[in-house]
Protein backbone atom coordinates (compact mmCIF):
# COMPACT_ATOMS: atom_id res chain seq x y z
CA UNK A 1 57.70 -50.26 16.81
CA UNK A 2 57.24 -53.72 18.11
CA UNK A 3 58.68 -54.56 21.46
CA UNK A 4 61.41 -56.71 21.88
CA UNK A 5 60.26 -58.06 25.25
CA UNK A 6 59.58 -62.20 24.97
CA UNK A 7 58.64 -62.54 28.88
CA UNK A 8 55.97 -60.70 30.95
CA UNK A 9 55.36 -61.80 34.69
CA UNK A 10 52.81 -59.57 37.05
CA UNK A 11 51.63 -62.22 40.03
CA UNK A 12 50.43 -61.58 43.21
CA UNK A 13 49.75 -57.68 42.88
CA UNK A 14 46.27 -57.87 42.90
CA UNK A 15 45.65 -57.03 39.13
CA UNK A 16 42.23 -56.01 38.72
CA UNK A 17 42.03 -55.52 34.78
CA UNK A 18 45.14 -55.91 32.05
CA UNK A 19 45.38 -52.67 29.98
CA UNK A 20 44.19 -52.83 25.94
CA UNK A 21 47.47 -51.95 24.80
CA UNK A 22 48.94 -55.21 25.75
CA UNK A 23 48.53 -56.68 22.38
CA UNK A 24 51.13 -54.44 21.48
CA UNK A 25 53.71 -56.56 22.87
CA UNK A 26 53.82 -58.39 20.02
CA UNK A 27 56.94 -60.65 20.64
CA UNK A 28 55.92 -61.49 23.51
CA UNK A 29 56.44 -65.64 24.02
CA UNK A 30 54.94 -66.18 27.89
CA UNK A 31 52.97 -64.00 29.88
CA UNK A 32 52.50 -65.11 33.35
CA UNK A 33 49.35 -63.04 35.63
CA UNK A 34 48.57 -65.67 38.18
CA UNK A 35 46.86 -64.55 41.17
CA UNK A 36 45.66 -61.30 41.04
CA UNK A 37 42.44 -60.12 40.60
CA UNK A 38 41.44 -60.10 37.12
CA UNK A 39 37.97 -61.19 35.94
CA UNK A 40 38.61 -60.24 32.08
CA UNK A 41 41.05 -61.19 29.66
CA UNK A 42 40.86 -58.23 27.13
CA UNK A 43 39.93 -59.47 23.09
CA UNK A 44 43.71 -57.59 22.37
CA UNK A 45 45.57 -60.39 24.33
CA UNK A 46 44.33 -62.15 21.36
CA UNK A 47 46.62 -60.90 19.13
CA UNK A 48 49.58 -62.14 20.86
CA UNK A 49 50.48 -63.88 17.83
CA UNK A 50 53.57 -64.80 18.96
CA UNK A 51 52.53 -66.10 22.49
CA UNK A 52 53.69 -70.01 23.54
CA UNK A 53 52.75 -69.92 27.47
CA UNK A 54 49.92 -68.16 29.46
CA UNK A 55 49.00 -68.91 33.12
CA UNK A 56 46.17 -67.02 34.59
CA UNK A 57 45.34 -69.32 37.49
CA UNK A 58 43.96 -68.17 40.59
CA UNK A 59 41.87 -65.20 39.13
CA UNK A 60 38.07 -64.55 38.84
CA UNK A 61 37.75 -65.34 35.43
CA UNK A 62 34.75 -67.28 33.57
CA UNK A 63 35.37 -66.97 30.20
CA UNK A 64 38.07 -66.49 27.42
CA UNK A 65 38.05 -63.69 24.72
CA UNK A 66 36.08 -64.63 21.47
CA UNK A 67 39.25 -65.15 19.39
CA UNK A 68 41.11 -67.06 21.75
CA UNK A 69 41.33 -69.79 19.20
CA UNK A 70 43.73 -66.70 17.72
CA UNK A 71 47.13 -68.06 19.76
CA UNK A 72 48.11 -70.41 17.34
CA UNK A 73 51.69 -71.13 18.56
CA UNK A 74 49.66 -71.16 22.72
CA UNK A 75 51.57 -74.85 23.89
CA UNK A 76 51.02 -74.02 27.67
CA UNK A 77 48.04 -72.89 29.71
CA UNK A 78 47.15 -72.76 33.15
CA UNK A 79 43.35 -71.56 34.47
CA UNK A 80 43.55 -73.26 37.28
CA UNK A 81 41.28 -71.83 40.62
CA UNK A 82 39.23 -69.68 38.57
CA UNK A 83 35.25 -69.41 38.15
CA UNK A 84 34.69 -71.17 34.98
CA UNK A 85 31.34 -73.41 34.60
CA UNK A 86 32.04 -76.35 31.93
């Protein structure tokens, strides 16, 4: 069963890791986890196929998932105030 969901928000709860089964939300258009705590972005956010906006800034992340080239339809992204090295 796919969930009908199209906007997910968590901010400012002090996230410290985003559970595997979120790549079951597979309608899912924006998904919004700025500031919290998170220092991984599971591989299974990946197949948020369906995904358009993603904002992750103020986390502790350094990298993306390996198949982050995956969101296709991804038109918006914030990473600002994170640790990555370019």
């Amino acid at each position: 069963m796919q969930n009908a969901n199209r906007d997910f928000s968590v901010c400012q709860y002090k996230l410290p890791a985003l559970p595997k089964d979120i790549g079951k939300l597979q309608n899912l258009k924006t998904l919004v986890l700025d500031t919290n705590e998170l220092s991984v972005i599971p591989e299974e956010v990946c197949d948020l196929h369906h995904l358009q906006a993603l904002a992750l800034s103020n986390n502790y992340l350094s990298q993306l998932p390996g198949r982050f080239s995956d969101l296709t339809k991804l038109s918006s992204l914030h990473l600002a105030n994170n640790r990555f090295v370019f």
